[in-house]
PDB file of N, CA and C in Angstrom:
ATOM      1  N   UNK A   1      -9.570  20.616  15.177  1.00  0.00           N
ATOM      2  CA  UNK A   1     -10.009  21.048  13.864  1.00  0.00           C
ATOM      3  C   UNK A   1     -11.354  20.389  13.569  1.00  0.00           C
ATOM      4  N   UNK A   2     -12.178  21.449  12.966  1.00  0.00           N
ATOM      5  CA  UNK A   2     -13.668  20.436  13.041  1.00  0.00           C
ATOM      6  C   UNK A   2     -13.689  20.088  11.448  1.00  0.00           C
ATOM      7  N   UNK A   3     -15.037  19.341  11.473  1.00  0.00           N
ATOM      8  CA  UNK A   3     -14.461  18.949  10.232  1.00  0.00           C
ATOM      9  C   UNK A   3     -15.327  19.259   8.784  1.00  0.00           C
ATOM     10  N   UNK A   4     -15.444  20.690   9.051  1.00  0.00           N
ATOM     11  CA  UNK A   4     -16.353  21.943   8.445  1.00  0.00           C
ATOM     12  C   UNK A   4     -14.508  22.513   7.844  1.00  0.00           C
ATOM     13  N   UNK A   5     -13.508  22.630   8.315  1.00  0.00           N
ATOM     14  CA  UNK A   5     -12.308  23.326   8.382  1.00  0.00           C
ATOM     15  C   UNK A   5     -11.183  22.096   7.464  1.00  0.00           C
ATOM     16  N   UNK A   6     -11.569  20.938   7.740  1.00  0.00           N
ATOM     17  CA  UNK A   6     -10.685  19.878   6.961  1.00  0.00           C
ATOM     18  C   UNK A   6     -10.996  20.416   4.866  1.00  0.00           C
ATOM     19  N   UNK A   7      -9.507  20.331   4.604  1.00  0.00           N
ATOM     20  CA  UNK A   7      -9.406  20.392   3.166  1.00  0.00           C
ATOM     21  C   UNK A   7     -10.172  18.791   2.388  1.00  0.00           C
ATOM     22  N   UNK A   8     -10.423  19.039   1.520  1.00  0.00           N
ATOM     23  CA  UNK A   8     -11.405  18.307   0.602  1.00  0.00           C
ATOM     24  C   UNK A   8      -9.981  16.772  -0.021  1.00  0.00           C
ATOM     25  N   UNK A   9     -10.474  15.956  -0.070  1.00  0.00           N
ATOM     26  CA  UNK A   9      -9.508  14.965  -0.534  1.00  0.00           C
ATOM     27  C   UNK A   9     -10.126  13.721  -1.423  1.00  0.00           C
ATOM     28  N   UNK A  10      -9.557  13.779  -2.617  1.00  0.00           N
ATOM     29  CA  UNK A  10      -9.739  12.707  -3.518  1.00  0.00           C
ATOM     30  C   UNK A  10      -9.009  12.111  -4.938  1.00  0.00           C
ATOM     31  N   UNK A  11      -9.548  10.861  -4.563  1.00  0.00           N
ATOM     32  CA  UNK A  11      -8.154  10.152  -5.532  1.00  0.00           C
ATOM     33  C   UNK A  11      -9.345  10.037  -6.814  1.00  0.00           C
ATOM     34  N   UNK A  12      -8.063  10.003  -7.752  1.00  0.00           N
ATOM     35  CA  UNK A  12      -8.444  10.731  -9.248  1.00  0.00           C
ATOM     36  C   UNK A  12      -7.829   9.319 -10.297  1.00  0.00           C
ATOM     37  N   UNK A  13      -8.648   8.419 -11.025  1.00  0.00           N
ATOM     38  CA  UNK A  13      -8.035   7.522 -11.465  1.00  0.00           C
ATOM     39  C   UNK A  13      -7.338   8.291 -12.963  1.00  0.00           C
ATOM     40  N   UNK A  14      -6.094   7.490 -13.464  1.00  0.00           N
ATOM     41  CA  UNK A  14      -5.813   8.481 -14.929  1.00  0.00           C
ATOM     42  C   UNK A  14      -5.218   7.009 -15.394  1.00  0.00           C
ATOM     43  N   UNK A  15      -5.518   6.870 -16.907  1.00  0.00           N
ATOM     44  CA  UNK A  15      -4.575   5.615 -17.881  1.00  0.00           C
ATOM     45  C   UNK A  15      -3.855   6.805 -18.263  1.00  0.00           C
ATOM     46  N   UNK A  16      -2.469   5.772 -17.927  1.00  0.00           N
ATOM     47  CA  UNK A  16      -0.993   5.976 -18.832  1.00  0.00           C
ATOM     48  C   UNK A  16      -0.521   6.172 -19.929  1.00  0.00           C
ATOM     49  N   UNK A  17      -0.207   6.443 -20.543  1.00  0.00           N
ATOM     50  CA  UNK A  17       0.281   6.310 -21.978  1.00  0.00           C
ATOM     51  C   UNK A  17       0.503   5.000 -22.577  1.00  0.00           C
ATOM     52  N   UNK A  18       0.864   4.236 -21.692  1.00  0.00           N
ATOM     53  CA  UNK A  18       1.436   2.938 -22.363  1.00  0.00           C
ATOM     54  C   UNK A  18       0.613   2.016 -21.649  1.00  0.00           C
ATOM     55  N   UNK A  19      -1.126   2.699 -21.376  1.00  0.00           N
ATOM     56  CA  UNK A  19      -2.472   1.888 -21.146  1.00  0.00           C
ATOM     57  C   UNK A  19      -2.336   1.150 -19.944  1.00  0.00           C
ATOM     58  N   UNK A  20      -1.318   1.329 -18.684  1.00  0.00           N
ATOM     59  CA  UNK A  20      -1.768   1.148 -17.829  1.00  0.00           C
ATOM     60  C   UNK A  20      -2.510   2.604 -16.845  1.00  0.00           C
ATOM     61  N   UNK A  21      -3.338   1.697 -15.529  1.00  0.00           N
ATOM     62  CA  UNK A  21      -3.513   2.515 -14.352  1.00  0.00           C
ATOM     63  C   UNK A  21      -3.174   2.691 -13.727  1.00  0.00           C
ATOM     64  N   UNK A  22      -3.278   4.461 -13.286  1.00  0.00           N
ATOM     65  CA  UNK A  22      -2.838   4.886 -11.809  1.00  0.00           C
ATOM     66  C   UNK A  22      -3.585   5.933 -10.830  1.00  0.00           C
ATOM     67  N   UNK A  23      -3.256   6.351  -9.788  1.00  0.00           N
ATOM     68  CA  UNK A  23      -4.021   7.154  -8.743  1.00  0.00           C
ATOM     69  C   UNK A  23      -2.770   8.346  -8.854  1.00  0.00           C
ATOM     70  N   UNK A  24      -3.749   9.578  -8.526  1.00  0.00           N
ATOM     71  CA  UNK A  24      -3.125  10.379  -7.857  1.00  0.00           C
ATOM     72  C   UNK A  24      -4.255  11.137  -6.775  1.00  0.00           C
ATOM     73  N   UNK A  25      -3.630  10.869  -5.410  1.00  0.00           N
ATOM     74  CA  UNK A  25      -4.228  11.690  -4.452  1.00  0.00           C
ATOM     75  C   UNK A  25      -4.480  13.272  -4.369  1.00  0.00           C
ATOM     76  N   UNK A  26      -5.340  14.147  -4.130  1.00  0.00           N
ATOM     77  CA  UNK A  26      -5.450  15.508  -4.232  1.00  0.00           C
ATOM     78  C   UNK A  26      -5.856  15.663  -2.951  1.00  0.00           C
ATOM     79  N   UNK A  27      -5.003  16.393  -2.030  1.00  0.00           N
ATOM     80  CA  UNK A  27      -5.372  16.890  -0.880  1.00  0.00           C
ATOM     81  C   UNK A  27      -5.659  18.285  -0.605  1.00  0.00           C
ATOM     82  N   UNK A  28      -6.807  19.496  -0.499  1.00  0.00           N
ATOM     83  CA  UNK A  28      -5.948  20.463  -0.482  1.00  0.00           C
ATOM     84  C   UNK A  28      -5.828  20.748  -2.017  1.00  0.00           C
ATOM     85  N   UNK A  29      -4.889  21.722  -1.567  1.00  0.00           N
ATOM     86  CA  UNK A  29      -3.725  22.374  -2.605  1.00  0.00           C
ATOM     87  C   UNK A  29      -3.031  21.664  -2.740  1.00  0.00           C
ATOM     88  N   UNK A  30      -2.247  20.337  -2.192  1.00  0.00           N
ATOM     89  CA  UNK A  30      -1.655  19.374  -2.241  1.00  0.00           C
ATOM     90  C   UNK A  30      -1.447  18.295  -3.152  1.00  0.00           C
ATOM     91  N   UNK A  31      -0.988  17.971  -3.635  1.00  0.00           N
ATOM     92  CA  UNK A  31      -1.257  16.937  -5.437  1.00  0.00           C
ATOM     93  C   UNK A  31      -0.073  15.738  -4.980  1.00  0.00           C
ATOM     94  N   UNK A  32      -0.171  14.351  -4.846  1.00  0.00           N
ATOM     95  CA  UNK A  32       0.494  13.717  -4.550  1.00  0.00           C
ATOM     96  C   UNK A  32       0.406  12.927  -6.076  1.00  0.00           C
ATOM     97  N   UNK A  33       1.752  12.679  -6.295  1.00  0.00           N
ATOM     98  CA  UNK A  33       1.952  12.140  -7.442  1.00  0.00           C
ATOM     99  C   UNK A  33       0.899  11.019  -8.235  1.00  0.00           C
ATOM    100  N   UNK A  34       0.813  10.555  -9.565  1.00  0.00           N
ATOM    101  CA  UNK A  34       0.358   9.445  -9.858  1.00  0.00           C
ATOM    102  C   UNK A  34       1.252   8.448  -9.524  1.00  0.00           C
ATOM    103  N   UNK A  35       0.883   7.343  -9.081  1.00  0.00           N
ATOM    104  CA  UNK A  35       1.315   6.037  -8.526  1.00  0.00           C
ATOM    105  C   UNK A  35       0.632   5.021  -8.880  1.00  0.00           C
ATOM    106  N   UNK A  36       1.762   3.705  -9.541  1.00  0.00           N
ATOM    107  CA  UNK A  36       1.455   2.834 -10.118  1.00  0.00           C
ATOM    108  C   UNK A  36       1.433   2.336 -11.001  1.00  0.00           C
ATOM    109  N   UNK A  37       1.316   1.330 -11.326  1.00  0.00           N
ATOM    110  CA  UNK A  37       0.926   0.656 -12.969  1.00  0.00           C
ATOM    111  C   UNK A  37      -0.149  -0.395 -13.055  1.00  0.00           C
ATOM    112  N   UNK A  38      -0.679  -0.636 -12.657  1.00  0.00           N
ATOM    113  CA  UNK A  38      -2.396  -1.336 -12.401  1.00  0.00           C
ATOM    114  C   UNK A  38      -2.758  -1.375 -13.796  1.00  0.00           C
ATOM    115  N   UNK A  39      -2.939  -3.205 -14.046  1.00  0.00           N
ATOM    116  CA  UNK A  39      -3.463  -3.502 -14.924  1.00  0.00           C
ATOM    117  C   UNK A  39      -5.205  -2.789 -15.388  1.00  0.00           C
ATOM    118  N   UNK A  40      -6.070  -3.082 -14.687  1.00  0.00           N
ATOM    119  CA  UNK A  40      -7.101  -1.989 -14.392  1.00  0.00           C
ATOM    120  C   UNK A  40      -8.013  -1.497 -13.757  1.00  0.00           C
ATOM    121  N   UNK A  41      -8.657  -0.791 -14.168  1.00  0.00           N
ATOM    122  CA  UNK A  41      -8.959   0.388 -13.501  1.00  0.00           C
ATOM    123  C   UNK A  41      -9.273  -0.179 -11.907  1.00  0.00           C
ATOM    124  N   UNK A  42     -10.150  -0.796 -11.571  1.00  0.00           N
ATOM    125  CA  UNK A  42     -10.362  -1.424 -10.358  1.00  0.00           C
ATOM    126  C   UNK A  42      -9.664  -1.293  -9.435  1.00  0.00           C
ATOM    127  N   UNK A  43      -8.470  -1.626 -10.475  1.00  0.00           N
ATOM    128  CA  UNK A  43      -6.969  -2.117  -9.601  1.00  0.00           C
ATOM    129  C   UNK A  43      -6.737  -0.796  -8.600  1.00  0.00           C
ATOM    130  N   UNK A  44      -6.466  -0.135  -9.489  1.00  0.00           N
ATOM    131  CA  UNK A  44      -5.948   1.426  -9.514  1.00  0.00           C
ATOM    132  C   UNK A  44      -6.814   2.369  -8.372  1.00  0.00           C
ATOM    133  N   UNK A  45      -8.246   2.084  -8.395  1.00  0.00           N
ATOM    134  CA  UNK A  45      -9.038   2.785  -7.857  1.00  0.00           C
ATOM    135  C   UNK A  45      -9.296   2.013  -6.565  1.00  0.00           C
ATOM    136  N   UNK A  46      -8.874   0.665  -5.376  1.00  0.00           N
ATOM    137  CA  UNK A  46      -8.889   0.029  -4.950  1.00  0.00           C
ATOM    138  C   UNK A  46      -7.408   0.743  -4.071  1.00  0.00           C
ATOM    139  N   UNK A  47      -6.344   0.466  -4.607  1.00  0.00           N
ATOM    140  CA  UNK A  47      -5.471   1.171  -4.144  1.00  0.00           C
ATOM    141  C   UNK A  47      -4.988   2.249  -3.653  1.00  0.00           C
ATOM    142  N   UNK A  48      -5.686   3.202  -4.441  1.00  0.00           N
ATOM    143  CA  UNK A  48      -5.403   4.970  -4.180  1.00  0.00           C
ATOM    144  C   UNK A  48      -6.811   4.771  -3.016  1.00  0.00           C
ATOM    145  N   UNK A  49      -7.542   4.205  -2.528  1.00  0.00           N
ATOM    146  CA  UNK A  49      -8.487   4.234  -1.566  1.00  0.00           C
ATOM    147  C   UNK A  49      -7.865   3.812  -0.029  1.00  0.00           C
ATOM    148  N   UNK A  50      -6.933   2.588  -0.490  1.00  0.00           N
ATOM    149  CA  UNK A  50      -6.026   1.838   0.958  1.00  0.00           C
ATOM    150  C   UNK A  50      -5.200   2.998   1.292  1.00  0.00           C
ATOM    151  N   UNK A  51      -4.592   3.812   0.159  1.00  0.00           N
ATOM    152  CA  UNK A  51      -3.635   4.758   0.255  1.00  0.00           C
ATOM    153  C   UNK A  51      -3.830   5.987   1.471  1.00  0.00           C
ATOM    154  N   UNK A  52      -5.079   6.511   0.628  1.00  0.00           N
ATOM    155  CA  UNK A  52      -6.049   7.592   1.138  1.00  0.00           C
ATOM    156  C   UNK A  52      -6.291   7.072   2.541  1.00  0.00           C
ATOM    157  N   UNK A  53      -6.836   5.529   3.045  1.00  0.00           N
ATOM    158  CA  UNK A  53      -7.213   5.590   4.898  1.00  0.00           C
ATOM    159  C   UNK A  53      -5.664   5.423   5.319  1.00  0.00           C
ATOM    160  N   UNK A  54      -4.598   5.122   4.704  1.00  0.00           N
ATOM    161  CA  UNK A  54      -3.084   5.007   5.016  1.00  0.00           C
ATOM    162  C   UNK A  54      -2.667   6.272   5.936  1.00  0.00           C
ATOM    163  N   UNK A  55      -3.058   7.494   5.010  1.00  0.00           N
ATOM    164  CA  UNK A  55      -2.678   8.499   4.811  1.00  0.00           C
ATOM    165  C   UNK A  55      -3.501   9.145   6.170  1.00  0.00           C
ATOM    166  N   UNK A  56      -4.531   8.904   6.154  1.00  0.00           N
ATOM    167  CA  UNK A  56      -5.780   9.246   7.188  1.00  0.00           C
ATOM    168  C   UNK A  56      -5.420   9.204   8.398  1.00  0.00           C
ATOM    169  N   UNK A  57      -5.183   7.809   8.682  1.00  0.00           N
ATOM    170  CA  UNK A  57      -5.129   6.974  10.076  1.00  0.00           C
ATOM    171  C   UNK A  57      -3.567   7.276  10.438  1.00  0.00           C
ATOM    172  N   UNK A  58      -2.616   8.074   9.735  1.00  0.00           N
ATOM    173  CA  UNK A  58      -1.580   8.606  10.223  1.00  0.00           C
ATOM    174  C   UNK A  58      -1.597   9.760  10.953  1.00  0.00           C
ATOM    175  N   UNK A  59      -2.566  10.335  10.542  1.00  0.00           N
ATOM    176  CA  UNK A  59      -2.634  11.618  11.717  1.00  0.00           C
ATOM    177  C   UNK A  59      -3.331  11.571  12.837  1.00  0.00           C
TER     178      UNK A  59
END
């Protein structure tokens, strides 16, 4: 697969209702949940990044 053909992927920071942070990954058409409770934003956006090469380096 070249990588003109790979779907587009990015993590999306969002505050909670009850003012914490979290990530949700967008792969694709693909929507992987928000995850987390990260004091802030940093936090949140630091994580959904480890997630994302997690996710990567599995295939």
């Amino acid at each position: 697969m070249s990588s003109d053909n790979k779907p587009v992927t990015q993590v999306t920071i969002e505050k909670r209702r009850n003012g914490r942070w979290s990530f949700v990954i967008k792969r694709g058409a693909v929507v992987y949940p928000a995850q987390g409770q990260f004091t802030s934003q940093l936090e949140a956006h630091a994580a959904g990044q480890m997630t994302l090469k997690a996710l990567e380096n599995k295939r």
